[in-house]
PDB file of N, CA and C in Angstrom:
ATOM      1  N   UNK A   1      19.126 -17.146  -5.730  1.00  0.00           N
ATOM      2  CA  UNK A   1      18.865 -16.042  -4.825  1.00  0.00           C
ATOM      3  C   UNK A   1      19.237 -14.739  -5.500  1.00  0.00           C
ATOM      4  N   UNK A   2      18.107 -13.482  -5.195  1.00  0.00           N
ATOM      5  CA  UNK A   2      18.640 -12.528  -6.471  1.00  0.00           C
ATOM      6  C   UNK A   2      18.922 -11.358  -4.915  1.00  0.00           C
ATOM      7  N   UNK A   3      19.885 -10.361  -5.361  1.00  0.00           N
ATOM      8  CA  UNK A   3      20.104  -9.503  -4.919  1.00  0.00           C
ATOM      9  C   UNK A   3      19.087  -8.395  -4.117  1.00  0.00           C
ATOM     10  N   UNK A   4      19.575  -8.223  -2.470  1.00  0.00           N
ATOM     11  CA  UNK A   4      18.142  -7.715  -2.052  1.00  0.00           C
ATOM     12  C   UNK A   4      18.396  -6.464  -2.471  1.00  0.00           C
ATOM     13  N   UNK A   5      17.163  -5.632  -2.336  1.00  0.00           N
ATOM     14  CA  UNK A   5      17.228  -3.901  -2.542  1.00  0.00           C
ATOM     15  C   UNK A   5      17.135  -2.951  -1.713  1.00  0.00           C
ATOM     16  N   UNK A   6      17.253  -3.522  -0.322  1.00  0.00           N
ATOM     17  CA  UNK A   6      17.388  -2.696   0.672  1.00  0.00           C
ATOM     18  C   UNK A   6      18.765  -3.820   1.611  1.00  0.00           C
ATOM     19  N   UNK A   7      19.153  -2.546   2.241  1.00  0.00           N
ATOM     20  CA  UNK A   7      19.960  -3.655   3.170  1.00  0.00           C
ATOM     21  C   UNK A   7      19.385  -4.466   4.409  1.00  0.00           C
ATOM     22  N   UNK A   8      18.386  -4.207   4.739  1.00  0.00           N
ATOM     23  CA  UNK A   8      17.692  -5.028   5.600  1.00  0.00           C
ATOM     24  C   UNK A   8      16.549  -5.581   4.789  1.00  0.00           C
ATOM     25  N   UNK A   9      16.814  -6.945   4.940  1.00  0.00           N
ATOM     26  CA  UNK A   9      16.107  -7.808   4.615  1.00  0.00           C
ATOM     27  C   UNK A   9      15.777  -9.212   4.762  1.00  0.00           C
ATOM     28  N   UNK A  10      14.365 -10.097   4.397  1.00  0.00           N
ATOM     29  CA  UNK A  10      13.607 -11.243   5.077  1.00  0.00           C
ATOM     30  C   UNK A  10      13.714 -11.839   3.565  1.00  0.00           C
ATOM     31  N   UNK A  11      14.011 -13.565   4.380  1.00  0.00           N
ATOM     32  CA  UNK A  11      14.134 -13.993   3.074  1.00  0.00           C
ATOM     33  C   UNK A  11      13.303 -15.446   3.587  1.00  0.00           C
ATOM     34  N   UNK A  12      12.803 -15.980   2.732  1.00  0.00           N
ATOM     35  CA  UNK A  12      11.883 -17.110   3.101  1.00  0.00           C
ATOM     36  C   UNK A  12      12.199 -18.083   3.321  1.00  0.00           C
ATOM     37  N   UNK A  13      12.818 -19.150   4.398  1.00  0.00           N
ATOM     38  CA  UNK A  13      13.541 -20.206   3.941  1.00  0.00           C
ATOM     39  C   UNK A  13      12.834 -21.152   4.223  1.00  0.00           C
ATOM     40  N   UNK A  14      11.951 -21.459   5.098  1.00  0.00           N
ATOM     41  CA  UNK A  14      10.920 -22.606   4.918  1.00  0.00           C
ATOM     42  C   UNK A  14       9.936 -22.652   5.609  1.00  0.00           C
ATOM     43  N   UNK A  15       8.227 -23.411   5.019  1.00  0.00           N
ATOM     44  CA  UNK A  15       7.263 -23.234   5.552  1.00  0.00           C
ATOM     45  C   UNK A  15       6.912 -24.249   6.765  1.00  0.00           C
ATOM     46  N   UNK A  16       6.268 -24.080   7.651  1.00  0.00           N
ATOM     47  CA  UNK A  16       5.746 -24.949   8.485  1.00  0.00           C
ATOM     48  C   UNK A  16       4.532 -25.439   8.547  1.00  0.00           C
ATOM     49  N   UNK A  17       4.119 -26.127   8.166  1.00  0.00           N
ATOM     50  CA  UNK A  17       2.920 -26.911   7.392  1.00  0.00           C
ATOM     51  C   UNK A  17       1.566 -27.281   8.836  1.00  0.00           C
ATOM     52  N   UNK A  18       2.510 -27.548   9.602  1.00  0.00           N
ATOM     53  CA  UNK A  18       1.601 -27.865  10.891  1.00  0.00           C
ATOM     54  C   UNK A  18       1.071 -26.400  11.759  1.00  0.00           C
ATOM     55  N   UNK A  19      -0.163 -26.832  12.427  1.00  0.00           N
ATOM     56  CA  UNK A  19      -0.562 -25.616  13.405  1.00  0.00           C
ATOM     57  C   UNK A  19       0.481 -26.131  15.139  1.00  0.00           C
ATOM     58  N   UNK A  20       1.315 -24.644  15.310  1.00  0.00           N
ATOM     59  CA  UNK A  20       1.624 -24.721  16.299  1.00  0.00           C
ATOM     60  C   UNK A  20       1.041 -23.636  17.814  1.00  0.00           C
ATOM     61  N   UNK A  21       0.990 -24.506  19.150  1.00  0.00           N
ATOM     62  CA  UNK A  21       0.697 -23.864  19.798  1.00  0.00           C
ATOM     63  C   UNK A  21       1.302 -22.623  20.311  1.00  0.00           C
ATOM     64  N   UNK A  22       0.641 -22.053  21.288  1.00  0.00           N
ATOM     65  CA  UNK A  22       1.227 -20.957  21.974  1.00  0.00           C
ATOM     66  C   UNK A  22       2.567 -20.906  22.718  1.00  0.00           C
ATOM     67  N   UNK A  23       2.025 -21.964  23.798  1.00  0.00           N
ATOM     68  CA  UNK A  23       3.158 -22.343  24.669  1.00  0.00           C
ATOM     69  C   UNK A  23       4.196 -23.494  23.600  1.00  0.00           C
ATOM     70  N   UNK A  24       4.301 -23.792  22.725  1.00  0.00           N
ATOM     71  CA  UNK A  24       5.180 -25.006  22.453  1.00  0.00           C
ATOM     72  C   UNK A  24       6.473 -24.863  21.755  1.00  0.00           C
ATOM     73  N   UNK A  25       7.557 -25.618  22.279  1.00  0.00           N
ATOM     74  CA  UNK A  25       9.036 -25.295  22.002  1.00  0.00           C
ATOM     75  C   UNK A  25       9.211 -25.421  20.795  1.00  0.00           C
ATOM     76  N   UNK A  26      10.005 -25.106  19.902  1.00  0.00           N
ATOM     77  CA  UNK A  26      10.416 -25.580  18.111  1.00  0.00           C
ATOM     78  C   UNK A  26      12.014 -25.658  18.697  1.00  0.00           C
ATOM     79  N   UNK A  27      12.747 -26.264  17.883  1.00  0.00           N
ATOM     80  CA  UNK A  27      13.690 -26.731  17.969  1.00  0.00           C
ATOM     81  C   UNK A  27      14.224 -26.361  16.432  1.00  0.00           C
ATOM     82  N   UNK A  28      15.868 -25.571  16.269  1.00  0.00           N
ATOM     83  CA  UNK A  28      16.111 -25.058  15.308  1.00  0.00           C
ATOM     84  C   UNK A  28      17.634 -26.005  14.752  1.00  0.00           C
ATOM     85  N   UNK A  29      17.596 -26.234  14.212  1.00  0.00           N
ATOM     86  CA  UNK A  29      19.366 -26.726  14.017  1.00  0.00           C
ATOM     87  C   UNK A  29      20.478 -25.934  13.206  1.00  0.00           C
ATOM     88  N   UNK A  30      20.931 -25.446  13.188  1.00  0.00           N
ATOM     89  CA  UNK A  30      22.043 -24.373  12.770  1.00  0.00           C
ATOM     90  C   UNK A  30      22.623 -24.881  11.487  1.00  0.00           C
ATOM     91  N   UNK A  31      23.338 -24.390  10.578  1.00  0.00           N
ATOM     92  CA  UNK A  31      24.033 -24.578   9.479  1.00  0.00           C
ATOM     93  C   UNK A  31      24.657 -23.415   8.822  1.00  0.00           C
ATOM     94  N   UNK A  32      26.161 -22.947   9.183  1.00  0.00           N
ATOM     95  CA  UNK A  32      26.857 -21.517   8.691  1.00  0.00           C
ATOM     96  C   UNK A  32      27.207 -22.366   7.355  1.00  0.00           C
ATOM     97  N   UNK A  33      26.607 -21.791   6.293  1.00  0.00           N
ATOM     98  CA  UNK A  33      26.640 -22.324   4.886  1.00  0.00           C
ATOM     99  C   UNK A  33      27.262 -21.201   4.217  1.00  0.00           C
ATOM    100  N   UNK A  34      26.784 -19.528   4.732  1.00  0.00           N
ATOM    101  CA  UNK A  34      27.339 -18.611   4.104  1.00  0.00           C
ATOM    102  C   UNK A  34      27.476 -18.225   5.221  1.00  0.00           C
ATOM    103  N   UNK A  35      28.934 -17.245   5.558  1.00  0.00           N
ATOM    104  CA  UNK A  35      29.487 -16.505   6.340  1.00  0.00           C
ATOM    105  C   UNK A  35      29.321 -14.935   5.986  1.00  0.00           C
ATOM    106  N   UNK A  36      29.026 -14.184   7.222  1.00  0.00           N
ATOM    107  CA  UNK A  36      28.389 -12.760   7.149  1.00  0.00           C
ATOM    108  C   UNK A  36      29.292 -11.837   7.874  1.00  0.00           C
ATOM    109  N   UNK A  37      30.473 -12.249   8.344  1.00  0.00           N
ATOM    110  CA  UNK A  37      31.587 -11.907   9.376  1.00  0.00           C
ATOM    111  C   UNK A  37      32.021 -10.753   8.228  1.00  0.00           C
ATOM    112  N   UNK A  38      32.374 -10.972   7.145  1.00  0.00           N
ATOM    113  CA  UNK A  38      33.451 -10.303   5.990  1.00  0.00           C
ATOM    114  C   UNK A  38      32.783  -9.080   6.151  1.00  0.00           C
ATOM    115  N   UNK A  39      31.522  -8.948   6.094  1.00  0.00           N
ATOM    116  CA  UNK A  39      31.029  -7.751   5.658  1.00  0.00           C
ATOM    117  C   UNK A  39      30.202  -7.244   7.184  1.00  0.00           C
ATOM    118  N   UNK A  40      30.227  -7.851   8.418  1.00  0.00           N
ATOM    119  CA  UNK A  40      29.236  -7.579   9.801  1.00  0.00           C
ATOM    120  C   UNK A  40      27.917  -7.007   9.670  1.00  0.00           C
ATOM    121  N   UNK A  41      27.546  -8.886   8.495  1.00  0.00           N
ATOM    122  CA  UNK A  41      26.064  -8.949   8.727  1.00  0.00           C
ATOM    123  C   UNK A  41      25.709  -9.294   9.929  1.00  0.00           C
ATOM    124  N   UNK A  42      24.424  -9.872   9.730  1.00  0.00           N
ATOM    125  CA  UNK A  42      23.849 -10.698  11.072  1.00  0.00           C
ATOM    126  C   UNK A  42      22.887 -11.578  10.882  1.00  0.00           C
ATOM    127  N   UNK A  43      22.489 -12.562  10.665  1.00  0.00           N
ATOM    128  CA  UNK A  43      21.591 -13.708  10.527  1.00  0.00           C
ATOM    129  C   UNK A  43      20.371 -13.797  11.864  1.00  0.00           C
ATOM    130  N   UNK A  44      19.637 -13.683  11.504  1.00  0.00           N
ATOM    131  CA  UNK A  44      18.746 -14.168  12.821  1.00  0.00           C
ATOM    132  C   UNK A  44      17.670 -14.962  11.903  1.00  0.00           C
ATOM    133  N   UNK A  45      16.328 -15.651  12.803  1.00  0.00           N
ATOM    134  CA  UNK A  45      15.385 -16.339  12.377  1.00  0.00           C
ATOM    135  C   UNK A  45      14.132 -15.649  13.071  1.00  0.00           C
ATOM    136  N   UNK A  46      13.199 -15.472  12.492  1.00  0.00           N
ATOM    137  CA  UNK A  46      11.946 -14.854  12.091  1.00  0.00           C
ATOM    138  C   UNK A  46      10.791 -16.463  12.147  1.00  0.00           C
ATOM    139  N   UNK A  47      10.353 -16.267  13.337  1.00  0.00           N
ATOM    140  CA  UNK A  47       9.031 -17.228  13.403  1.00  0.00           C
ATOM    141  C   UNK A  47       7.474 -16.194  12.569  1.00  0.00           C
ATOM    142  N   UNK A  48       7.321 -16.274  12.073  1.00  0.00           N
ATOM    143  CA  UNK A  48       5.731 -15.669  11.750  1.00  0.00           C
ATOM    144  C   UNK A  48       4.690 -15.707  11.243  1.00  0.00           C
ATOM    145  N   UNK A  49       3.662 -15.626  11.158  1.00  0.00           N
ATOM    146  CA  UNK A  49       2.364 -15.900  10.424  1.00  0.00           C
ATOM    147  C   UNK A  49       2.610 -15.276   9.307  1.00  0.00           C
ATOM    148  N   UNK A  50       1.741 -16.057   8.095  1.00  0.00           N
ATOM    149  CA  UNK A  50       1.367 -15.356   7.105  1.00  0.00           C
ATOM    150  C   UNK A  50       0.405 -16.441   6.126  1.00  0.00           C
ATOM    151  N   UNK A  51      -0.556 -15.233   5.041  1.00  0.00           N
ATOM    152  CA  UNK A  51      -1.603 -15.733   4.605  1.00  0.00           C
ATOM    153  C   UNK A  51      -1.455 -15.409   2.887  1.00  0.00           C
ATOM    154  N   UNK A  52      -2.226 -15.791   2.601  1.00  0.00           N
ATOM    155  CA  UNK A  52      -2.106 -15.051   0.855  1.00  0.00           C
ATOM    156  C   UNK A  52      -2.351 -13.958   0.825  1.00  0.00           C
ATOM    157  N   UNK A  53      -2.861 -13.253   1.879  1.00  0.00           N
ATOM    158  CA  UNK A  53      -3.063 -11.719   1.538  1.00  0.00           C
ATOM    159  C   UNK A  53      -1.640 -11.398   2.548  1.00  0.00           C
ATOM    160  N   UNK A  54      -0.923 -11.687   3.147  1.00  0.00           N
ATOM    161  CA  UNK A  54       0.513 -11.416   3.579  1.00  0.00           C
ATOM    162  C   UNK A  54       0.470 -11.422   5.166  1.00  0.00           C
ATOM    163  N   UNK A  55       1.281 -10.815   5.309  1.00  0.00           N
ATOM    164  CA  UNK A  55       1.050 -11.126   7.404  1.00  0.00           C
ATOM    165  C   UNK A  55       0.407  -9.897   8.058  1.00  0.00           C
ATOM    166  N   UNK A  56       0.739 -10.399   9.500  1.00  0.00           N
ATOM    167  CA  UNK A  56      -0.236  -9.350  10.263  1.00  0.00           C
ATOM    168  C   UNK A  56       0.323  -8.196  10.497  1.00  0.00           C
ATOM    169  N   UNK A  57      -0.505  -6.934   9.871  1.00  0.00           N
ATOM    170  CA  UNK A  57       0.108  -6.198   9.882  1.00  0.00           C
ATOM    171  C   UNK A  57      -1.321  -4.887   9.345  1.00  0.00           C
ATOM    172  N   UNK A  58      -1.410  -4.094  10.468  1.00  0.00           N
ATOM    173  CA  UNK A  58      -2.809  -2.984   9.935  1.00  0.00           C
ATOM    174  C   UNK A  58      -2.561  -2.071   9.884  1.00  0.00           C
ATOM    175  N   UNK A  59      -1.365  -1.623   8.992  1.00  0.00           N
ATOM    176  CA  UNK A  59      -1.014  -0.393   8.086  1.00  0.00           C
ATOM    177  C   UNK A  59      -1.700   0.033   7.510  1.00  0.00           C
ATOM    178  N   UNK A  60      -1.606  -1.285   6.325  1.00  0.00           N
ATOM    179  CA  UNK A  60      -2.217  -1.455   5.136  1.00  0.00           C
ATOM    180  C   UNK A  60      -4.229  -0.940   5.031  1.00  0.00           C
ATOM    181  N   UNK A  61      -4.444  -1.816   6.205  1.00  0.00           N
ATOM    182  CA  UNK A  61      -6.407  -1.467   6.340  1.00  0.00           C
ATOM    183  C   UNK A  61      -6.551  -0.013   6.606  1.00  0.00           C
ATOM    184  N   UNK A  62      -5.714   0.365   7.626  1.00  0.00           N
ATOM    185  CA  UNK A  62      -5.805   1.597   8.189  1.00  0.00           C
ATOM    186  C   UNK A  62      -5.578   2.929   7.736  1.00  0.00           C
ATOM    187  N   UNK A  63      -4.451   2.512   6.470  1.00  0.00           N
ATOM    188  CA  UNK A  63      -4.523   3.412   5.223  1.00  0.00           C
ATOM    189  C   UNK A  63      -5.574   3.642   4.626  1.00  0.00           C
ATOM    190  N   UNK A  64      -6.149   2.917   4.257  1.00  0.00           N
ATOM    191  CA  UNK A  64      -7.228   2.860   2.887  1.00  0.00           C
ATOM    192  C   UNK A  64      -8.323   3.436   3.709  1.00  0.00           C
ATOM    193  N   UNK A  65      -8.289   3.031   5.038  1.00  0.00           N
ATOM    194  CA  UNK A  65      -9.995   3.591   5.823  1.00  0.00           C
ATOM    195  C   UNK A  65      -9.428   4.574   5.719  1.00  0.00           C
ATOM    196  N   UNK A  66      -8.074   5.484   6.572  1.00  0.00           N
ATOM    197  CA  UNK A  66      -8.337   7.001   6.296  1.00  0.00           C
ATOM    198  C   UNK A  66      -7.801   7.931   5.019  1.00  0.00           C
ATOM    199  N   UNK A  67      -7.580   7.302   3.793  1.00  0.00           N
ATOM    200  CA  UNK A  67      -7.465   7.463   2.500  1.00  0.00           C
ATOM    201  C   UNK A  67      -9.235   8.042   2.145  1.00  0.00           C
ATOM    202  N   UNK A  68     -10.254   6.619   2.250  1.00  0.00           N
ATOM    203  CA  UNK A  68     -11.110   6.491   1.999  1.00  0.00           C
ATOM    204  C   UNK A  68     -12.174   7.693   2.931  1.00  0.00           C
ATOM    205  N   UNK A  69     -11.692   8.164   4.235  1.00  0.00           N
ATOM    206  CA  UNK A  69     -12.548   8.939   5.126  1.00  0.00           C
ATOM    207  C   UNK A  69     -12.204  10.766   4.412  1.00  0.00           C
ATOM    208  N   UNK A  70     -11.236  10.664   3.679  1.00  0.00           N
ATOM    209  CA  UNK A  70     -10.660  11.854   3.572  1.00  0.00           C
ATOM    210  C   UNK A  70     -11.392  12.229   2.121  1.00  0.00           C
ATOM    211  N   UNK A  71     -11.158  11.168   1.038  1.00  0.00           N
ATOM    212  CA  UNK A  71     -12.060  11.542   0.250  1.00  0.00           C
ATOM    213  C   UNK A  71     -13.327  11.838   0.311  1.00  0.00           C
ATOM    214  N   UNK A  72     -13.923  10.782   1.120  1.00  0.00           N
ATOM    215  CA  UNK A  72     -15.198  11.610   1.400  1.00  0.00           C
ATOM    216  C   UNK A  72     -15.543  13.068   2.149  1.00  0.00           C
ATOM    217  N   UNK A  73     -14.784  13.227   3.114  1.00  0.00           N
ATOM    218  CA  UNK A  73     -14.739  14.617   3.351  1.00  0.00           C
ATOM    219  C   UNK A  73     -14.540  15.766   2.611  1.00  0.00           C
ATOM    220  N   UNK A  74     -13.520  15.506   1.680  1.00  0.00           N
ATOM    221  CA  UNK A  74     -13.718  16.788   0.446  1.00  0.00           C
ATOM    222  C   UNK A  74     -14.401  16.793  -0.608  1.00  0.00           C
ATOM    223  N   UNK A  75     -15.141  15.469  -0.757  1.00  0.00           N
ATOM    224  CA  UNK A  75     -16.200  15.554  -1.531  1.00  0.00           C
ATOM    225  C   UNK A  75     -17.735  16.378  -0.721  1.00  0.00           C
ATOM    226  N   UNK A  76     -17.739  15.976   0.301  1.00  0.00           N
ATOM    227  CA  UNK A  76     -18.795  16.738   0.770  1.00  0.00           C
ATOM    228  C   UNK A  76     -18.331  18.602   0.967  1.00  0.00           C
ATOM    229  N   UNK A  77     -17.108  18.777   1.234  1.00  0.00           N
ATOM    230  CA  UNK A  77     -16.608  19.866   1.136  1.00  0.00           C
ATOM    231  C   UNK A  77     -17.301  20.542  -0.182  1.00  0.00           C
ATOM    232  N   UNK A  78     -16.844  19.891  -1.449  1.00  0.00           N
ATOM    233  CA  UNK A  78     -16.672  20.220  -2.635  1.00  0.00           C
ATOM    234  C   UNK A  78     -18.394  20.365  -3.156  1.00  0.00           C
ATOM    235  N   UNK A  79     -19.467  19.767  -2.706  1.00  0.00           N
ATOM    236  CA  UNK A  79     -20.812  19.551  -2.605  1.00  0.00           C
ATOM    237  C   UNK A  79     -21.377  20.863  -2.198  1.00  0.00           C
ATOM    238  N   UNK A  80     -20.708  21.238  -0.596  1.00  0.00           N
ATOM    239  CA  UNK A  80     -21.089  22.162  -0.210  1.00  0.00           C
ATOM    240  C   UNK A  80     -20.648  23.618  -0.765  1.00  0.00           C
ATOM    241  N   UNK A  81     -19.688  23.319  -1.490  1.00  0.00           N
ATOM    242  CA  UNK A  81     -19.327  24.834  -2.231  1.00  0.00           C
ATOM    243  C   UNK A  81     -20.165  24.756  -3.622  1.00  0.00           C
ATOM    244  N   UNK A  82     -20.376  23.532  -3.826  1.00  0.00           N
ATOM    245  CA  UNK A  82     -21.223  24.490  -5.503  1.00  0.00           C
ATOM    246  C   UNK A  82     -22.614  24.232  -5.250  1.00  0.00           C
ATOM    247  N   UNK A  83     -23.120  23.864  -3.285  1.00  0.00           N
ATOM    248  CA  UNK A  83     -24.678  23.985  -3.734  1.00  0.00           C
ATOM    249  C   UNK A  83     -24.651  25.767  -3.184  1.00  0.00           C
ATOM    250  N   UNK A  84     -23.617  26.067  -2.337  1.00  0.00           N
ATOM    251  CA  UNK A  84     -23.684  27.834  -2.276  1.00  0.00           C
ATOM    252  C   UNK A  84     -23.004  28.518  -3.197  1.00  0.00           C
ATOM    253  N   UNK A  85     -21.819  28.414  -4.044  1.00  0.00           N
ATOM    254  CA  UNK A  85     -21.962  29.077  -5.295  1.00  0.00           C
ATOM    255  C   UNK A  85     -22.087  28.058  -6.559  1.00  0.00           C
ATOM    256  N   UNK A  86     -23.402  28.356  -6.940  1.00  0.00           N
ATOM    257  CA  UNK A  86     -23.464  27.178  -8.216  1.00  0.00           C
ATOM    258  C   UNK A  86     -22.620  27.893  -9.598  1.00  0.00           C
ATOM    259  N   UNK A  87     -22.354  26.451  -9.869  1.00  0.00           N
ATOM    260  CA  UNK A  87     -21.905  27.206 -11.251  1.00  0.00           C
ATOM    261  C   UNK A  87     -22.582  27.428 -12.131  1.00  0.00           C
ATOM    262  N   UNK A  88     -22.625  28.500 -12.963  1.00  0.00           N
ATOM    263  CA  UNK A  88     -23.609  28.953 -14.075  1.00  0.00           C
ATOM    264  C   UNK A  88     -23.676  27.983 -15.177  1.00  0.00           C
ATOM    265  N   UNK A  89     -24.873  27.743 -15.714  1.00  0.00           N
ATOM    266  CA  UNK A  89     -24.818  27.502 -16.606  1.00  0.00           C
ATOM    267  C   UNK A  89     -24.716  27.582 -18.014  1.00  0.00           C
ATOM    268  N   UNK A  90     -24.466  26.897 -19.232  1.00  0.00           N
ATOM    269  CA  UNK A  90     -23.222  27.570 -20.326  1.00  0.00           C
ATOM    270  C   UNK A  90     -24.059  28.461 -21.263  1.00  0.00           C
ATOM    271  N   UNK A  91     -23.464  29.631 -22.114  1.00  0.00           N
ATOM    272  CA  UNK A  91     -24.504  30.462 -23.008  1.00  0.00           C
ATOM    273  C   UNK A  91     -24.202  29.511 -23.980  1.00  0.00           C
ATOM    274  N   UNK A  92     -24.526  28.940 -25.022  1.00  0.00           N
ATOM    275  CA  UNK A  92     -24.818  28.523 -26.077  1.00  0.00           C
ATOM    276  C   UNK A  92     -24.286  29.307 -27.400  1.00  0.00           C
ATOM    277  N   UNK A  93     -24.577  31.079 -26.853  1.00  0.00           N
ATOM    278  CA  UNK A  93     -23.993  31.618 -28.059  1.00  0.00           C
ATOM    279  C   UNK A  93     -22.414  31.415 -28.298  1.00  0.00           C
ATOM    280  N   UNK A  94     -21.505  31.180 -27.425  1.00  0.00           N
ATOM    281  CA  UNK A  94     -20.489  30.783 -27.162  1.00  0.00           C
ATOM    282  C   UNK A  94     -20.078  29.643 -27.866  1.00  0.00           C
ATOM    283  N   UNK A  95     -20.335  28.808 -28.033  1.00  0.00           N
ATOM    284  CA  UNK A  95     -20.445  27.556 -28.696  1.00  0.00           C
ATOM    285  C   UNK A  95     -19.713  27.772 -30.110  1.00  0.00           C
ATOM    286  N   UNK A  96     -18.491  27.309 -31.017  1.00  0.00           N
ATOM    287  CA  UNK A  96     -17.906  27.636 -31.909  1.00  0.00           C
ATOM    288  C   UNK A  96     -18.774  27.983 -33.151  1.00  0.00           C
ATOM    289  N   UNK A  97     -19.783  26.529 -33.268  1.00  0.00           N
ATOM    290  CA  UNK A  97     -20.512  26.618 -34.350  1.00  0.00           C
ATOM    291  C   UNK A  97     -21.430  27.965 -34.274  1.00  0.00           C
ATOM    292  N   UNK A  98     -22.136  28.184 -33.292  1.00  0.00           N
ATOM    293  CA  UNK A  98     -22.639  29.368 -33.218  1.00  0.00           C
ATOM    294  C   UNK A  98     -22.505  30.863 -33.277  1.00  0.00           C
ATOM    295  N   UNK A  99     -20.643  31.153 -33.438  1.00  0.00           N
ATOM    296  CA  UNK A  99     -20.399  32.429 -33.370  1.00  0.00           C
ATOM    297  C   UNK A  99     -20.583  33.217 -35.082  1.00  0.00           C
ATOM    298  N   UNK A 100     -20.443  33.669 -35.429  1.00  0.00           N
ATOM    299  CA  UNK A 100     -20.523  34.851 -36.424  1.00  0.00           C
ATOM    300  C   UNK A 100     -18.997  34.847 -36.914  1.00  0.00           C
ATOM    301  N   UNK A 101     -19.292  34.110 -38.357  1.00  0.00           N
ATOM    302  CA  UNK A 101     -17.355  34.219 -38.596  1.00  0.00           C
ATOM    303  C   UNK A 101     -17.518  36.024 -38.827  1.00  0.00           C
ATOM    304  N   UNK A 102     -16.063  36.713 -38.787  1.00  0.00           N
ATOM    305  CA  UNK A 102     -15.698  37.375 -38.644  1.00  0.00           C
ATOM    306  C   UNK A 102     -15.422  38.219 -40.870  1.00  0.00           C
ATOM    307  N   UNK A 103     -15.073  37.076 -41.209  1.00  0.00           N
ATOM    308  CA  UNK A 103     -14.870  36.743 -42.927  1.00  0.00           C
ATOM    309  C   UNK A 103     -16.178  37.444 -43.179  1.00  0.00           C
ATOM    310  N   UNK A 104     -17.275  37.494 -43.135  1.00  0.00           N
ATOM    311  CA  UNK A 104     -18.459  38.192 -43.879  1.00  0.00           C
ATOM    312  C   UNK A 104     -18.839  39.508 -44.017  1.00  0.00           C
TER     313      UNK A 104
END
């Protein structure tokens, strides 16, 4: 077990392999193996779903849609400013190879 990095924290202690219902009791059996008194932790147990993409939880989707809604908005922003001021296009005489050394 490695050291957590926040002080609140979930730690995995075992999976439940079967589908359980809504209404149906689980039955837990206790074991103080490590004591949390010294320091007034607190132990509790955490029933919850989870998948390979992690548990339920629509932070995560709800970020990215309005991450994703925002970029598009300043891209159309950004659309609409250079189809009313376009940017010029470049003189050529400008161009290094093209200037007039100064040496002649």
């Amino acid at each position: 077990m490695r050291t957590a990095a926040l002080p609140t924290f979930k730690k995995l202690y075992g999976i439940i392999e079967e589908d359980i219902d809504a209404d149906e009791i689980i039955t837990v059996h206790l074991v103080n193996n490590y004591n949390t008194y010294s320091f007034g932790g607190k132990k509790k147990i955490v029933l919850t779903t989870s998948n390979w993409l992690g548990g339920k939880n629509g932070f995560l989707g709800m970020a990215y849609i309005a991450t994703g809604t925002s970029f598009i908005l300043i891209s159309v922003l950004f659309a609409l400013i250079h189809v009313k001021y376009p940017r010029p296009r470049g003189d050529p005489t400008y161009l290094s190879w093209n200037r007039k050394s100064n040496a002649s």
